[in-house]
PDB file of N, CA and C in Angstrom:
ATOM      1  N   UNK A   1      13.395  35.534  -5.644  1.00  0.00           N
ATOM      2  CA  UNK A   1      12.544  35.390  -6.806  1.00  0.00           C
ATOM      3  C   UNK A   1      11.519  34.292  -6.530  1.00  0.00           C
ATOM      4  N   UNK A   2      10.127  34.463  -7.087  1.00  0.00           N
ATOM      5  CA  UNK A   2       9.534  33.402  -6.837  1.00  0.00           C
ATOM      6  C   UNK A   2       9.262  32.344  -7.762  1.00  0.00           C
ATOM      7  N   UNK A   3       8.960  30.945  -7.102  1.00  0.00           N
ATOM      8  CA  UNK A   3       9.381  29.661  -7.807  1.00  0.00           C
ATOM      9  C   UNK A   3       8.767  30.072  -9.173  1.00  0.00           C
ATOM     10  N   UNK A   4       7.531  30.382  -9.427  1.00  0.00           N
ATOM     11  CA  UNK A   4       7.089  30.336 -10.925  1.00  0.00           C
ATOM     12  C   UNK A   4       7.867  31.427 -11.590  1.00  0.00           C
ATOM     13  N   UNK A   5       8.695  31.836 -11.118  1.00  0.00           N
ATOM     14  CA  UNK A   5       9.559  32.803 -12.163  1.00  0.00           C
ATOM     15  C   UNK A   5      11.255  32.250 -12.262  1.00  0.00           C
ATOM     16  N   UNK A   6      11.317  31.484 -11.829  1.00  0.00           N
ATOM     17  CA  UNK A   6      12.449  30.713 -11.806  1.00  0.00           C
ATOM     18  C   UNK A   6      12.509  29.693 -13.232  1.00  0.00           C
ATOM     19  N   UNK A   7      13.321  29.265 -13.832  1.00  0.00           N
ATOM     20  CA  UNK A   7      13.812  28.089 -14.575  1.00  0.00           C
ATOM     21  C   UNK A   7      14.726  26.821 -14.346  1.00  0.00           C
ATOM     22  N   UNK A   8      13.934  25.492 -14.556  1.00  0.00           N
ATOM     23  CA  UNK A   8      14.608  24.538 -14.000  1.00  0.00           C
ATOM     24  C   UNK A   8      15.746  24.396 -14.224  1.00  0.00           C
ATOM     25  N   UNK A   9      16.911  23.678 -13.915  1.00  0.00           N
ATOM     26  CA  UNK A   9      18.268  23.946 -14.085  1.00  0.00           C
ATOM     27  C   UNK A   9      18.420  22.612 -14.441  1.00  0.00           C
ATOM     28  N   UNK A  10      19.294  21.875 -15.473  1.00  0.00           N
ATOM     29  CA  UNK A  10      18.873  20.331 -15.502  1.00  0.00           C
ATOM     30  C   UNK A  10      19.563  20.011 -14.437  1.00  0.00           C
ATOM     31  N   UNK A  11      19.244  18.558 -13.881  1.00  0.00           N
ATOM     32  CA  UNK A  11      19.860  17.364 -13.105  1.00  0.00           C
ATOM     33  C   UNK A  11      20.339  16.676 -13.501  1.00  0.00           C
ATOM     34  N   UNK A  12      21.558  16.592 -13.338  1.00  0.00           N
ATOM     35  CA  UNK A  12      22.498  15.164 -13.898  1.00  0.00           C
ATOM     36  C   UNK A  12      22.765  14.208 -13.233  1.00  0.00           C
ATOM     37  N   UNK A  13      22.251  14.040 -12.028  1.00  0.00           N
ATOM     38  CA  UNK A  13      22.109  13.165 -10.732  1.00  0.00           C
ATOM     39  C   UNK A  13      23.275  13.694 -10.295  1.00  0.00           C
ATOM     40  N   UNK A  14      24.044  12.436  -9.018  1.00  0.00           N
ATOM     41  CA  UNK A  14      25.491  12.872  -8.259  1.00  0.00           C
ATOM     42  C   UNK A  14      24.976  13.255  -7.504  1.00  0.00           C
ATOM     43  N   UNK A  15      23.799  13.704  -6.962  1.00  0.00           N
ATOM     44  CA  UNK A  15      23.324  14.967  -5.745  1.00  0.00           C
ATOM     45  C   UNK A  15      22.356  14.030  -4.917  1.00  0.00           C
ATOM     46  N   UNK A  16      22.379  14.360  -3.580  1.00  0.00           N
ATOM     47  CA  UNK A  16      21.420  13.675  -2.790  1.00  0.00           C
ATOM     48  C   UNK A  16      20.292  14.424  -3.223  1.00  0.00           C
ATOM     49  N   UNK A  17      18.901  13.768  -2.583  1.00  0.00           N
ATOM     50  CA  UNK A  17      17.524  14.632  -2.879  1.00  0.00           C
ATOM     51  C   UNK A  17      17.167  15.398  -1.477  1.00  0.00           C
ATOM     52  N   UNK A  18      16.557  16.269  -2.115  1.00  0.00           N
ATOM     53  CA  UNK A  18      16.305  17.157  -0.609  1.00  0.00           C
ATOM     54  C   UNK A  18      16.046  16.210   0.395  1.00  0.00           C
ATOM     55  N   UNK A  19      16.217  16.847   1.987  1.00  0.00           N
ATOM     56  CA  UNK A  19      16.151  16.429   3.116  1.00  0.00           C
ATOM     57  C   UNK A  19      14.375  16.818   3.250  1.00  0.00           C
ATOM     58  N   UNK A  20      13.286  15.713   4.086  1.00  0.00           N
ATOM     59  CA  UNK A  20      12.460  15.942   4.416  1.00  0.00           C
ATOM     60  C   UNK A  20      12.312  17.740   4.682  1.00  0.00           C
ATOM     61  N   UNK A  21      12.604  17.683   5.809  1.00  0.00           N
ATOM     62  CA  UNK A  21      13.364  20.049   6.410  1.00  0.00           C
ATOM     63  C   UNK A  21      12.952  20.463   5.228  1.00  0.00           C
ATOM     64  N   UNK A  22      14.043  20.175   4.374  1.00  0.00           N
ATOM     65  CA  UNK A  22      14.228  21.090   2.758  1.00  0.00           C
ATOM     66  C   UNK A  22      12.465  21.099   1.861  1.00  0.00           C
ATOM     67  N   UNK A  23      12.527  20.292   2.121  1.00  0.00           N
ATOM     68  CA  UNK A  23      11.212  19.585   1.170  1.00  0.00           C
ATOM     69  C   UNK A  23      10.164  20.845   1.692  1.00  0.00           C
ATOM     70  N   UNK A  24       9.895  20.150   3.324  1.00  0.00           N
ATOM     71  CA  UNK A  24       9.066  20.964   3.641  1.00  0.00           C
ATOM     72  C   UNK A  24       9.044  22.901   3.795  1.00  0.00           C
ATOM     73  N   UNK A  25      10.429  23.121   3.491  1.00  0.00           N
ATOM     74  CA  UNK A  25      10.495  25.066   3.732  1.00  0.00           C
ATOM     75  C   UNK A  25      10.056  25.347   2.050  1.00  0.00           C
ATOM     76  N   UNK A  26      10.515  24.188   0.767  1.00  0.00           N
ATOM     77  CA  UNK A  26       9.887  24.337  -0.306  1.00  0.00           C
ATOM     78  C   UNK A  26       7.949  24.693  -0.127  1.00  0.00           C
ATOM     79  N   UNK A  27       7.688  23.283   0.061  1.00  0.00           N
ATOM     80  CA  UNK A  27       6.135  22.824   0.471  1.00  0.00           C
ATOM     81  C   UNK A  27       5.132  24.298   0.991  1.00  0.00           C
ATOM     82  N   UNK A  28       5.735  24.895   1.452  1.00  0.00           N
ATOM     83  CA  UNK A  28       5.272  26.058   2.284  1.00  0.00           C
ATOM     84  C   UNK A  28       5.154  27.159   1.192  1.00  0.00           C
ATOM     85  N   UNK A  29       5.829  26.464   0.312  1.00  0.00           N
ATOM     86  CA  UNK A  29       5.558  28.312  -1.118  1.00  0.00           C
ATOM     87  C   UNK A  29       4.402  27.434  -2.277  1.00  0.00           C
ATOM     88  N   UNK A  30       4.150  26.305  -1.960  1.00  0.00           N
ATOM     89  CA  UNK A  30       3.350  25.843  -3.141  1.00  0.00           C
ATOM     90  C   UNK A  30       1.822  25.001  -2.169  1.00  0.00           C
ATOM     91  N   UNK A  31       0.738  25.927  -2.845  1.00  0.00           N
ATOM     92  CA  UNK A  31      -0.401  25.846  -1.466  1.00  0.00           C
ATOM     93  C   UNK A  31      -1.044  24.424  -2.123  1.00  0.00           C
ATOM     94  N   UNK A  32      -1.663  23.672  -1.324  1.00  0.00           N
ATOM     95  CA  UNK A  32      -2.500  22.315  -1.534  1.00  0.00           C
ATOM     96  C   UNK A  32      -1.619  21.310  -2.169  1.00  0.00           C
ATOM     97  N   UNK A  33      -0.043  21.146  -2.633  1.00  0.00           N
ATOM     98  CA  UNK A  33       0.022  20.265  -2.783  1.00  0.00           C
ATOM     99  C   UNK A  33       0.899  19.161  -1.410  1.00  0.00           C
ATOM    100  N   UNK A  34       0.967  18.105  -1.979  1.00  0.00           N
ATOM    101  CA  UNK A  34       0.977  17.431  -0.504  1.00  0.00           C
ATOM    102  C   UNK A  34       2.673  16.784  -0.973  1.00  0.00           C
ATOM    103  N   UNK A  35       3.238  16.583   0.581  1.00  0.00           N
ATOM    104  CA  UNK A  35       4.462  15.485   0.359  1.00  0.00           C
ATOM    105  C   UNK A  35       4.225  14.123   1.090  1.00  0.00           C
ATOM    106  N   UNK A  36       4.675  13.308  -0.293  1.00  0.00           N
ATOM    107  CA  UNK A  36       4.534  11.998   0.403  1.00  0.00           C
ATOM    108  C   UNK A  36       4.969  11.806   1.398  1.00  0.00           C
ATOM    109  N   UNK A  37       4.399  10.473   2.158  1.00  0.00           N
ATOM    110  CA  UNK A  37       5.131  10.305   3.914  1.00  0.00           C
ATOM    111  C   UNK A  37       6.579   9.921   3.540  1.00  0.00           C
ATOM    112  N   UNK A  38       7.516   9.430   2.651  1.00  0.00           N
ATOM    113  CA  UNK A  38       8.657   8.802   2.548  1.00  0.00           C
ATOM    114  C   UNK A  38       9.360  10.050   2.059  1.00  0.00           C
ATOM    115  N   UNK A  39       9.020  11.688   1.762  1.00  0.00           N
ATOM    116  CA  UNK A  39       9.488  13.085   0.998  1.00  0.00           C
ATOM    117  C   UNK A  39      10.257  12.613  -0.178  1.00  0.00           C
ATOM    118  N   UNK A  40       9.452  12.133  -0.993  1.00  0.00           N
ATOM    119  CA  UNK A  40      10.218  11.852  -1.954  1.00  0.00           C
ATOM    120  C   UNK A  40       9.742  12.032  -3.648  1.00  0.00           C
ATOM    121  N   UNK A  41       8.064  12.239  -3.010  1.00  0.00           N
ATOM    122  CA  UNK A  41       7.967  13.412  -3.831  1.00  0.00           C
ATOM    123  C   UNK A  41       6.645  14.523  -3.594  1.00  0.00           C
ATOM    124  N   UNK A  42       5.864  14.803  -4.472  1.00  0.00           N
ATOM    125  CA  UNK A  42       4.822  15.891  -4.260  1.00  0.00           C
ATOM    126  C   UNK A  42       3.751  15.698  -5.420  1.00  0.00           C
ATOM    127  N   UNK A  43       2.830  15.559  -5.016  1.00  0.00           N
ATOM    128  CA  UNK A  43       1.232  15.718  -5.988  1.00  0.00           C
ATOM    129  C   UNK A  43       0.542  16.362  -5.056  1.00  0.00           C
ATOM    130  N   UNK A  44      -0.417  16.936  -6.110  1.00  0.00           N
ATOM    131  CA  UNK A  44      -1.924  17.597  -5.741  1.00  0.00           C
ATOM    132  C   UNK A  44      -2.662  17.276  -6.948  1.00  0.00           C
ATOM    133  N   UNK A  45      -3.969  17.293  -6.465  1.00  0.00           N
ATOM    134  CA  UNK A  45      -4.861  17.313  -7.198  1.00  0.00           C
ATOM    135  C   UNK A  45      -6.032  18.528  -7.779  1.00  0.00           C
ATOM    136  N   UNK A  46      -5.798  18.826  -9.316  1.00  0.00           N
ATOM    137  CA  UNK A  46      -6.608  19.844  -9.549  1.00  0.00           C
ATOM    138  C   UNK A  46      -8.291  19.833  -9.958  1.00  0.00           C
ATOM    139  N   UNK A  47      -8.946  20.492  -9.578  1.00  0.00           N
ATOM    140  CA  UNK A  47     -10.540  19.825 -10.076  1.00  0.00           C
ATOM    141  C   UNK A  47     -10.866  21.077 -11.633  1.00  0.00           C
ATOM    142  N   UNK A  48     -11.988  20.390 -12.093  1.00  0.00           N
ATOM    143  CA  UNK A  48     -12.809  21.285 -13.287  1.00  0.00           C
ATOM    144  C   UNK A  48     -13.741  20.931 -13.438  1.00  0.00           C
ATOM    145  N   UNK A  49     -14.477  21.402 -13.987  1.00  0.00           N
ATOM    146  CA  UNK A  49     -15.917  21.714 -14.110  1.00  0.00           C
ATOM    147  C   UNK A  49     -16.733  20.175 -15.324  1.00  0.00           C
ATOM    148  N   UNK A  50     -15.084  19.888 -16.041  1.00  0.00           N
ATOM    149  CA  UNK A  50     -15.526  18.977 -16.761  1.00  0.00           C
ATOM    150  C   UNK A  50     -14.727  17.931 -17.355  1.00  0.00           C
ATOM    151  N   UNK A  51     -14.820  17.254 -18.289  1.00  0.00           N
ATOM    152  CA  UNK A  51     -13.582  16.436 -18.890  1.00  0.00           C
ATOM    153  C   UNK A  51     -12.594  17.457 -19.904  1.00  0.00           C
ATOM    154  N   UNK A  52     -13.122  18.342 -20.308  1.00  0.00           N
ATOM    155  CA  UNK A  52     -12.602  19.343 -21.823  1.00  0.00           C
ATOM    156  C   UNK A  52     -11.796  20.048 -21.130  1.00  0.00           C
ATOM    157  N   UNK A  53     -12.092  21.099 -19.553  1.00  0.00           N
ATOM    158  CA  UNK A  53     -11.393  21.790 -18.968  1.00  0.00           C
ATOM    159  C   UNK A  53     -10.095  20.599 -18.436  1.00  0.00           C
ATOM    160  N   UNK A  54     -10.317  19.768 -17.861  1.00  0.00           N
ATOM    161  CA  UNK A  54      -9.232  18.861 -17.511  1.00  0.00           C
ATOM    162  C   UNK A  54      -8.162  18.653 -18.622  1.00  0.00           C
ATOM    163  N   UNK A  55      -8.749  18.191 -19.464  1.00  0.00           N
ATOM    164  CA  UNK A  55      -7.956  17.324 -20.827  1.00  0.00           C
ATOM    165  C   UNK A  55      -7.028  19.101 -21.254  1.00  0.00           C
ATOM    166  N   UNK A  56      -7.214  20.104 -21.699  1.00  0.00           N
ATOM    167  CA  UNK A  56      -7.312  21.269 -21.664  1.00  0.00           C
ATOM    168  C   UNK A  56      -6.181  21.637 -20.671  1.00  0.00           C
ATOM    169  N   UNK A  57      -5.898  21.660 -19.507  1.00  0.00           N
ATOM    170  CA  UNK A  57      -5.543  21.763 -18.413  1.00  0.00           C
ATOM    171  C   UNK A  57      -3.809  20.589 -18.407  1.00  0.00           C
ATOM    172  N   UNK A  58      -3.899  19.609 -18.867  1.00  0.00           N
ATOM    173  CA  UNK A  58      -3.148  18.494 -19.047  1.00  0.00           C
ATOM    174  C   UNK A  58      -2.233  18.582 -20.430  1.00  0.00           C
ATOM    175  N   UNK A  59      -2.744  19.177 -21.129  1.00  0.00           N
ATOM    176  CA  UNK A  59      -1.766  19.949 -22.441  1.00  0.00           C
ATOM    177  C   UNK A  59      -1.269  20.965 -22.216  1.00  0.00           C
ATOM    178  N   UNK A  60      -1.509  21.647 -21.878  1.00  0.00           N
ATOM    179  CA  UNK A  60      -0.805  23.224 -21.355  1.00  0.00           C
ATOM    180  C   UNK A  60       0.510  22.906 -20.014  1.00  0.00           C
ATOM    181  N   UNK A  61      -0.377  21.877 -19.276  1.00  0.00           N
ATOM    182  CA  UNK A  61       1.291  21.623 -18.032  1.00  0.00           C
ATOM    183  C   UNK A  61       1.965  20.596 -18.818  1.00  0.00           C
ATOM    184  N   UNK A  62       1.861  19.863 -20.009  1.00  0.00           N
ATOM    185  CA  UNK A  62       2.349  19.225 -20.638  1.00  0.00           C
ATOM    186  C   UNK A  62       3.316  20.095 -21.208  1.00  0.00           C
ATOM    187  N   UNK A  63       3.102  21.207 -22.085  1.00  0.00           N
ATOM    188  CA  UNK A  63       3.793  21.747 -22.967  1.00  0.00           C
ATOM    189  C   UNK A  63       4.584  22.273 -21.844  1.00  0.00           C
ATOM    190  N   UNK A  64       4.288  22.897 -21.107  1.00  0.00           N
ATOM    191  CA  UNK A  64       5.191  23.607 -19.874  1.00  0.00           C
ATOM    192  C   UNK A  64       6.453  22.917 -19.491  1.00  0.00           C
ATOM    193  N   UNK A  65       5.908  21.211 -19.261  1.00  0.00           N
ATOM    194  CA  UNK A  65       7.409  20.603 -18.852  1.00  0.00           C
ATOM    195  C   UNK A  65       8.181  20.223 -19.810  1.00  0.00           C
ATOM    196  N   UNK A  66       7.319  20.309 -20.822  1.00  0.00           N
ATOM    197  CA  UNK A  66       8.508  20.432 -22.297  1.00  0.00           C
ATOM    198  C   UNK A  66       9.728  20.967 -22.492  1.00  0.00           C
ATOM    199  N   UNK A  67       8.835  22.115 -22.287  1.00  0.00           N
ATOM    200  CA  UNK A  67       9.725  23.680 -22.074  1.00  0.00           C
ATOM    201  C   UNK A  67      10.493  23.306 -21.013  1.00  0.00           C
ATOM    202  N   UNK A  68      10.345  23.333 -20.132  1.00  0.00           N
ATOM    203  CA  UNK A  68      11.534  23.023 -18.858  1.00  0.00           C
ATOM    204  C   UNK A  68      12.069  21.629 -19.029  1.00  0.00           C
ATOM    205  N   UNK A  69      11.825  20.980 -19.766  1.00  0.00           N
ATOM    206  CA  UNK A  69      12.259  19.836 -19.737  1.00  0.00           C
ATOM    207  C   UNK A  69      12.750  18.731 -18.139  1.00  0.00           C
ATOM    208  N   UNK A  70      11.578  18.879 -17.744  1.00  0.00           N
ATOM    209  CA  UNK A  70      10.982  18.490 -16.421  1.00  0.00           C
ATOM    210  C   UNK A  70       9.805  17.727 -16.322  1.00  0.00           C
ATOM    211  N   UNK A  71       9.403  16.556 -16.529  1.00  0.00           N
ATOM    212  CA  UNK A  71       8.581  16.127 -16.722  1.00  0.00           C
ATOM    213  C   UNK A  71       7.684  15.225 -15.434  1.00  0.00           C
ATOM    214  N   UNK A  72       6.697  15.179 -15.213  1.00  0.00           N
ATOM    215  CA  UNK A  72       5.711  14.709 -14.040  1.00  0.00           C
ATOM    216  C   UNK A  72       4.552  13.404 -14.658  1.00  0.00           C
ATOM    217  N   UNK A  73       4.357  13.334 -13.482  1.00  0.00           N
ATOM    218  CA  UNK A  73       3.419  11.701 -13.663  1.00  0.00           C
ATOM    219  C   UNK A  73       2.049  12.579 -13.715  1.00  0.00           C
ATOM    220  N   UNK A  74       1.007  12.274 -14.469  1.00  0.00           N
ATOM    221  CA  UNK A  74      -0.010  12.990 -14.688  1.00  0.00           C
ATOM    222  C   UNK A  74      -1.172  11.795 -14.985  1.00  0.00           C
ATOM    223  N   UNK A  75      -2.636  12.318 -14.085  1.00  0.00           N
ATOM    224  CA  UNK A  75      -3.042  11.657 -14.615  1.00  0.00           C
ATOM    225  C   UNK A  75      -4.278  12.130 -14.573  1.00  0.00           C
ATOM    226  N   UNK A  76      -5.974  12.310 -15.231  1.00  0.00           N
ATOM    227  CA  UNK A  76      -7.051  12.839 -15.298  1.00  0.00           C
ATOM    228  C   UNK A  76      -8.155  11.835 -16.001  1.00  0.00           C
ATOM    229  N   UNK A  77      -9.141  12.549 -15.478  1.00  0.00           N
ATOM    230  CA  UNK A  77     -10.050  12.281 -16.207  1.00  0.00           C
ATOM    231  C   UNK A  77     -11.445  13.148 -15.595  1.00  0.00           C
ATOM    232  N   UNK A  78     -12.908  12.787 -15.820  1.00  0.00           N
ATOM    233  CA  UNK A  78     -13.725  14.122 -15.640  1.00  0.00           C
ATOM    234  C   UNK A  78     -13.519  14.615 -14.373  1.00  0.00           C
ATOM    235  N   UNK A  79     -13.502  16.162 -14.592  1.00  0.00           N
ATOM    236  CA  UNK A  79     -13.028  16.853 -13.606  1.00  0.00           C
ATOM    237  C   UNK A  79     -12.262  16.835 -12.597  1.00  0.00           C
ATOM    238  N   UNK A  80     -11.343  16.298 -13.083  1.00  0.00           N
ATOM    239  CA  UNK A  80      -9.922  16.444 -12.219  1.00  0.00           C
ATOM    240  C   UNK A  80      -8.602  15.860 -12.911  1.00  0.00           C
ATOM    241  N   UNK A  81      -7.333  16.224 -12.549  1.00  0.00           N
ATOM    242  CA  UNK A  81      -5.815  16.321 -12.956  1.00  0.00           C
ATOM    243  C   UNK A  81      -5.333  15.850 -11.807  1.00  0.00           C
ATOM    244  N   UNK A  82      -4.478  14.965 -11.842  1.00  0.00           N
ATOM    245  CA  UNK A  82      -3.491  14.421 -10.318  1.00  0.00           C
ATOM    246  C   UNK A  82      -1.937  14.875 -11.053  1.00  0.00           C
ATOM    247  N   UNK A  83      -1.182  15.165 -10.370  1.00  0.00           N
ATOM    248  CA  UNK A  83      -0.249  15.628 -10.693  1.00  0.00           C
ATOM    249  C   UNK A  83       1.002  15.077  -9.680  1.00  0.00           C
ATOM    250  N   UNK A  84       2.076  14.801 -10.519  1.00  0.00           N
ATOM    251  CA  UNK A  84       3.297  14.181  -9.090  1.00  0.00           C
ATOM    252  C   UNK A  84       4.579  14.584  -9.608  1.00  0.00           C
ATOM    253  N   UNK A  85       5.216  15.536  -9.010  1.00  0.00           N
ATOM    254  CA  UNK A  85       6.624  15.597  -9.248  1.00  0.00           C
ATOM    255  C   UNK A  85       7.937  15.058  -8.543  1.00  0.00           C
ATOM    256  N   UNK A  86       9.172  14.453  -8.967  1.00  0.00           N
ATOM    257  CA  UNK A  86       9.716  14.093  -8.626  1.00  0.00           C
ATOM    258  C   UNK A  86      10.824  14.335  -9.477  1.00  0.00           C
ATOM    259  N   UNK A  87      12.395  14.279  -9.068  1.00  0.00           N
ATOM    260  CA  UNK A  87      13.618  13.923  -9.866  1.00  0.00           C
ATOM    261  C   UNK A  87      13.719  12.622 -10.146  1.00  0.00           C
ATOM    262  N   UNK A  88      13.711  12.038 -11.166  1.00  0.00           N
ATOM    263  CA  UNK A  88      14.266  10.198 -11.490  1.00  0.00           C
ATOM    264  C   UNK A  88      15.204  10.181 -11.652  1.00  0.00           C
ATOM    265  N   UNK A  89      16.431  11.425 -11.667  1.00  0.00           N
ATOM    266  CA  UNK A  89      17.918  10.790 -11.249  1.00  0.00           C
ATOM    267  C   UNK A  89      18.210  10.620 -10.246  1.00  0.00           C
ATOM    268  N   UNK A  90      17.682  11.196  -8.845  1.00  0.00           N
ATOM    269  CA  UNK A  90      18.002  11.562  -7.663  1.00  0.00           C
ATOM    270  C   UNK A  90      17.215  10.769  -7.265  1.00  0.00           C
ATOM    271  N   UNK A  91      16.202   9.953  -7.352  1.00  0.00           N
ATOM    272  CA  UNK A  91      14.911   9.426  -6.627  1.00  0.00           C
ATOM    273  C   UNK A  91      14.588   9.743  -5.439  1.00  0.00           C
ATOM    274  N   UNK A  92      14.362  11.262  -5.531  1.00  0.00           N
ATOM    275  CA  UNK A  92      13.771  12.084  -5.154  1.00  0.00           C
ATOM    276  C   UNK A  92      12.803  13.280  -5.341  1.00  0.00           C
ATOM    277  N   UNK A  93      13.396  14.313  -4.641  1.00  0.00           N
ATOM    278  CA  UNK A  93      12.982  15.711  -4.534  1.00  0.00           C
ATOM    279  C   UNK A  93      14.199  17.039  -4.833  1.00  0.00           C
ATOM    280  N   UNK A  94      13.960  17.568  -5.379  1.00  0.00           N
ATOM    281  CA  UNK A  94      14.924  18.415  -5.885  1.00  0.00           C
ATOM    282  C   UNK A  94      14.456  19.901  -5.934  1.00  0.00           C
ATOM    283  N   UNK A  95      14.647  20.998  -6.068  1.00  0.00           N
ATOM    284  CA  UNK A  95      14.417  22.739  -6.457  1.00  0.00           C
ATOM    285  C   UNK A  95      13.010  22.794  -7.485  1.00  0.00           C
ATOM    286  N   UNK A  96      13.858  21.766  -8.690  1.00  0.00           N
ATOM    287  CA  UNK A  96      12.827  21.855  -9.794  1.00  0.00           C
ATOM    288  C   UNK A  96      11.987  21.021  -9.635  1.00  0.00           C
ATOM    289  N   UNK A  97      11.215  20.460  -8.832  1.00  0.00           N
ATOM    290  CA  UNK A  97       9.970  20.143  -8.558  1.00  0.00           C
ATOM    291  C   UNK A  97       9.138  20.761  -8.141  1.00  0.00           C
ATOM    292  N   UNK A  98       9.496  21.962  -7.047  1.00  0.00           N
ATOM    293  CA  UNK A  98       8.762  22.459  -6.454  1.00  0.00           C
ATOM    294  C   UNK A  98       8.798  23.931  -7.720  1.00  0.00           C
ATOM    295  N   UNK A  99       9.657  24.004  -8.252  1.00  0.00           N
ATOM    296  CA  UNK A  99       9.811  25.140  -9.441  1.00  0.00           C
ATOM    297  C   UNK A  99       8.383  24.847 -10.605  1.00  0.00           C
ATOM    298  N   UNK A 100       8.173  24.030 -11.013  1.00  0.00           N
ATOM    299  CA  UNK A 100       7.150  23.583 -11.590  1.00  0.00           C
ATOM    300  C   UNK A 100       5.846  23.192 -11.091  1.00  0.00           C
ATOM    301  N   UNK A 101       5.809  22.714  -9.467  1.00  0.00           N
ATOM    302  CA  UNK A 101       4.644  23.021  -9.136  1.00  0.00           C
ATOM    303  C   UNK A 101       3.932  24.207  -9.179  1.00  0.00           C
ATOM    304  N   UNK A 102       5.200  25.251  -8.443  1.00  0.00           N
ATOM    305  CA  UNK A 102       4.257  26.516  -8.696  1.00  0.00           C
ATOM    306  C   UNK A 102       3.977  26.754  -9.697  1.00  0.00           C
ATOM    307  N   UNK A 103       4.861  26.416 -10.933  1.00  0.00           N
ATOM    308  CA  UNK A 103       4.326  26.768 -12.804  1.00  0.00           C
ATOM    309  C   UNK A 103       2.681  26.421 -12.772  1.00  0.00           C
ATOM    310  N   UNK A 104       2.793  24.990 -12.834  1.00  0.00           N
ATOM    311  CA  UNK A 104       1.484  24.685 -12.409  1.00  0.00           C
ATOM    312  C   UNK A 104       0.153  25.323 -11.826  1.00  0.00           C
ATOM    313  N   UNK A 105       0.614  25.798 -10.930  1.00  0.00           N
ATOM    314  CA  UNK A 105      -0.203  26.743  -9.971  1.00  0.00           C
ATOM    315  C   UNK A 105      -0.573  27.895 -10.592  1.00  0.00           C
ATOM    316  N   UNK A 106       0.227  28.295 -11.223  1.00  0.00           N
ATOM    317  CA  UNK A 106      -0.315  29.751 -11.808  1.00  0.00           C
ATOM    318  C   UNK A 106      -1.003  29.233 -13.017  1.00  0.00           C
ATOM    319  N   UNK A 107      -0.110  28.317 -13.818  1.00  0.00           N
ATOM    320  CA  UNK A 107      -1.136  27.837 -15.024  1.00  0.00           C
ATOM    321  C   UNK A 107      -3.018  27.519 -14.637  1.00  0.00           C
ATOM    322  N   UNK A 108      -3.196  27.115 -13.534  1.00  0.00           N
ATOM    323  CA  UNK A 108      -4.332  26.832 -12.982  1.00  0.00           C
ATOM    324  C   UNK A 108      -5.195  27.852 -12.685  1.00  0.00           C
ATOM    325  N   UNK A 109      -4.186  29.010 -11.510  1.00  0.00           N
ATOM    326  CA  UNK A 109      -5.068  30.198 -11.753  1.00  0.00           C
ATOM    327  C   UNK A 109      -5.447  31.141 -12.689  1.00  0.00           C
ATOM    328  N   UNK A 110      -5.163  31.059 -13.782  1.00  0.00           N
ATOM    329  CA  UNK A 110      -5.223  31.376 -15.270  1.00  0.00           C
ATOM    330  C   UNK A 110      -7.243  31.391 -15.585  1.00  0.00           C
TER     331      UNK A 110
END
């Protein structure tokens, strides 16, 4: 199944965070975003045409991690969205990071 059709599963910590390896066979299904050098977590950056499409853009992946109750470091302003996912129980990288990037991703190609 692919990641944007998947649902996050919660984390209750107890679990190591993915292995760099892991990170990267994720990394490979979600295009332009990047892993930090330490794999510990993942941002990309989205562009727009303006501040309204951005701001616009930042409520909708907002409501999204609602819904999944998965939440990311976000940050914008004119024409562009930075985006960073990570687990904060695991202080790491986990499934549902890369599960919500792709959310992301499709929300974008929208």
């Amino acid at each position: 199944m692919a990641l944007n059709e998947q649902t996050c599963m919660p984390c209750q910590g107890g679990i190591p965070p993915l292995s760099r390896e892991h990170a990267q066979n994720f990394l490979a299904q979600v295009t332009d975003w990047q892993l930090s050098d330490d794999a510990t977590l993942i941002k990309r950056r989205y562009t727009f045409i303006d501040f309204k499409s951005a701001l616009a853009f930042v409520n909708h992946v907002g409501q999204l991690c609602e819904e999944q109750n998965h939440h990311p470091d976000i940050t914008f302003g004119w024409g562009y969205v930075s985006v960073i996912f990570y687990t904060h129980k695991i202080k790491g990288l986990h499934e549902n990071d890369f599960i919500m990037a792709s959310k992301c991703d499709a929300l974008y190609a929208e």
